[in-house]
Protein backbone atom coordinates (compact mmCIF):
# COMPACT_ATOMS: atom_id res chain seq x y z
CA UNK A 1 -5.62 74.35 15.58
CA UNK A 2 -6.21 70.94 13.55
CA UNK A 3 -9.31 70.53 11.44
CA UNK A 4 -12.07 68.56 13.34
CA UNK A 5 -12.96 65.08 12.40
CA UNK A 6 -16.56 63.51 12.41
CA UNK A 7 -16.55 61.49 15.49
CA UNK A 8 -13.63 62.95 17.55
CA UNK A 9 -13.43 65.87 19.61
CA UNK A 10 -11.16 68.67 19.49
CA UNK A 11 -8.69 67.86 21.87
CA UNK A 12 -8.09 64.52 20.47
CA UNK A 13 -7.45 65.84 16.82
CA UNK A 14 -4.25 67.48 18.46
CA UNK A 15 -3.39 64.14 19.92
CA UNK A 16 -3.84 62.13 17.15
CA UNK A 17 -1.75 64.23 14.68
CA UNK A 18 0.94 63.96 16.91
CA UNK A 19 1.02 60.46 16.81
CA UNK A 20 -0.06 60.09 13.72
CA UNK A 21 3.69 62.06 12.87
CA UNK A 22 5.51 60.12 15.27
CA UNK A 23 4.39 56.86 13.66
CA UNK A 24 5.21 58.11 10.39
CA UNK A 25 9.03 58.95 11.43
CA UNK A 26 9.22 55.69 12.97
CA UNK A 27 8.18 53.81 9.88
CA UNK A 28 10.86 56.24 7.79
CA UNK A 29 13.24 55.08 9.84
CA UNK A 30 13.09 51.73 10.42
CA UNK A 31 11.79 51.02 6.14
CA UNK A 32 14.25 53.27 4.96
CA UNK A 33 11.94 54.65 2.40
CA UNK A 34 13.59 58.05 2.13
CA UNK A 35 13.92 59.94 -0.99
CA UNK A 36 17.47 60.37 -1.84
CA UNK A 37 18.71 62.27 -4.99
CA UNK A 38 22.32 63.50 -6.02
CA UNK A 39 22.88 66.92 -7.22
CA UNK A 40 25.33 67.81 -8.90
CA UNK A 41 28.31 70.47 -7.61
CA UNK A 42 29.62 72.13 -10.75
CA UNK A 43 32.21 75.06 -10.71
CA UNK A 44 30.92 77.62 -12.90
CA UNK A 45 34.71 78.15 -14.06
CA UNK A 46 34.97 74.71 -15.91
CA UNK A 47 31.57 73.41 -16.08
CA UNK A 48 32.69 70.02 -14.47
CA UNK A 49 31.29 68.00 -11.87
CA UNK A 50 33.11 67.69 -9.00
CA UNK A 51 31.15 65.75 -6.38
CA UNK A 52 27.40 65.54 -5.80
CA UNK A 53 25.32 66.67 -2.55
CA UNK A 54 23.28 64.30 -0.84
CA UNK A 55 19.45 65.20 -0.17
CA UNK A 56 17.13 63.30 1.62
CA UNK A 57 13.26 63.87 1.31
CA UNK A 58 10.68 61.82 2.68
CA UNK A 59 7.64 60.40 0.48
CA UNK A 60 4.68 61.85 -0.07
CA UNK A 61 3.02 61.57 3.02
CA UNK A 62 -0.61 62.99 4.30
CA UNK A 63 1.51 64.08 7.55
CA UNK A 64 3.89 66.12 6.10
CA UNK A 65 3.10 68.67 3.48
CA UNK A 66 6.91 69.36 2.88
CA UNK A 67 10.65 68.37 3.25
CA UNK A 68 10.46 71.51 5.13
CA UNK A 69 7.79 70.10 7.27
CA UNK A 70 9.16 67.05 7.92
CA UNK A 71 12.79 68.15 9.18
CA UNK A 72 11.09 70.57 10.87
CA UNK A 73 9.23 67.88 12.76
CA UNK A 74 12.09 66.20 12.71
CA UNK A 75 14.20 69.18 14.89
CA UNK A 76 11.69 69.60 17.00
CA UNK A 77 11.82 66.05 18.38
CA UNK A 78 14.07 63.03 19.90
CA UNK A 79 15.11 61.74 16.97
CA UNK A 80 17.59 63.79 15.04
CA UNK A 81 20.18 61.93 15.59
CA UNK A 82 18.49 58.86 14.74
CA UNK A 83 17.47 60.37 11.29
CA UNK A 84 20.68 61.98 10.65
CA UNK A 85 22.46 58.54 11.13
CA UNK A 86 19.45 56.66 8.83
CA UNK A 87 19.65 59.02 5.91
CA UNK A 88 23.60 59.14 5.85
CA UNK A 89 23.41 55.27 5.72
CA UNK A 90 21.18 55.05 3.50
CA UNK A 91 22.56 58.08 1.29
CA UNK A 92 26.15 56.12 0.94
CA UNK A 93 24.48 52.85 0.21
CA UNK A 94 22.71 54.14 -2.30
CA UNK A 95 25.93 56.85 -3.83
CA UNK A 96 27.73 53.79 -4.29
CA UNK A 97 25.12 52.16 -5.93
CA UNK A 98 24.10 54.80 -8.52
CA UNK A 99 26.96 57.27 -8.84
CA UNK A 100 30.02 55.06 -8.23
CA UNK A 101 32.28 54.79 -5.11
CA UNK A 102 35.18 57.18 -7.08
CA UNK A 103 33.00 60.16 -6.94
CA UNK A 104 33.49 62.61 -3.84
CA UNK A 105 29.64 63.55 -2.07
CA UNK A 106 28.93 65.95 0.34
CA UNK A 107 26.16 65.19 3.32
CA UNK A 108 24.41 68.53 4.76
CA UNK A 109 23.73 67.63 8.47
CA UNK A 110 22.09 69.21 11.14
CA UNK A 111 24.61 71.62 13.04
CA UNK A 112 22.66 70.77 16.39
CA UNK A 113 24.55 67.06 15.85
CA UNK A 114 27.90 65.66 15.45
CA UNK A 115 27.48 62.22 13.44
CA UNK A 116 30.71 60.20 13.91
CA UNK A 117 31.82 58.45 10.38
């Protein structure tokens, strides 16, 4: 049950969360303003760095507490395809930018998708 606003009755606290979220996807999306950081894969054995995973988190945002939140959200809707596709474009743009096109990265995805390449 969401906390109740001056002004606005229950029912529409629901409501207006839910679009509230929505809005906020869309605007990930379409600005691109995703978090994305590189961490390193290194073998024990040798201590060298063989590739880097990709991770995607979304800003700081009063509509989701979390990463966790936010994919959550994110599984739960229409769109995660969509976001799959954005953060893996965005996540190579980006690899090649800071880490350098010779270096190998790995991409989690969800397993409810299959994102062609």
């Amino acid at each position: 049950m969401g906390v109740r606003r001056a002004g606005r009755g229950a029912a529409e606290v629901g409501v207006d969360e839910e679009a509230v979220q929505r809005r906020e996807l869309e605007r990930f999306i379409r600005d691109r303003n995703m978090v994305t950081l590189f961490q390193p894969i290194i073998p024990l054995a040798d201590g060298e760095t063989i590739g880097f995973e990709v991770l995607n988190r979304p800003p700081l945002s009063s509509s989701f507490a979390n990463a966790e939140a936010f994919y959550r959200y994110v599984g739960q809707s229409t769109q995660v395809f969509v976001v799959e596709r954005s953060c893996r474009d965005m996540a190579l743009c980006r690899f090649a930018e800071q880490v350098g096109r010779s270096e190998t990265c790995r991409m989690p995805c969800s397993s409810s998708t299959s994102i062609p390449m």
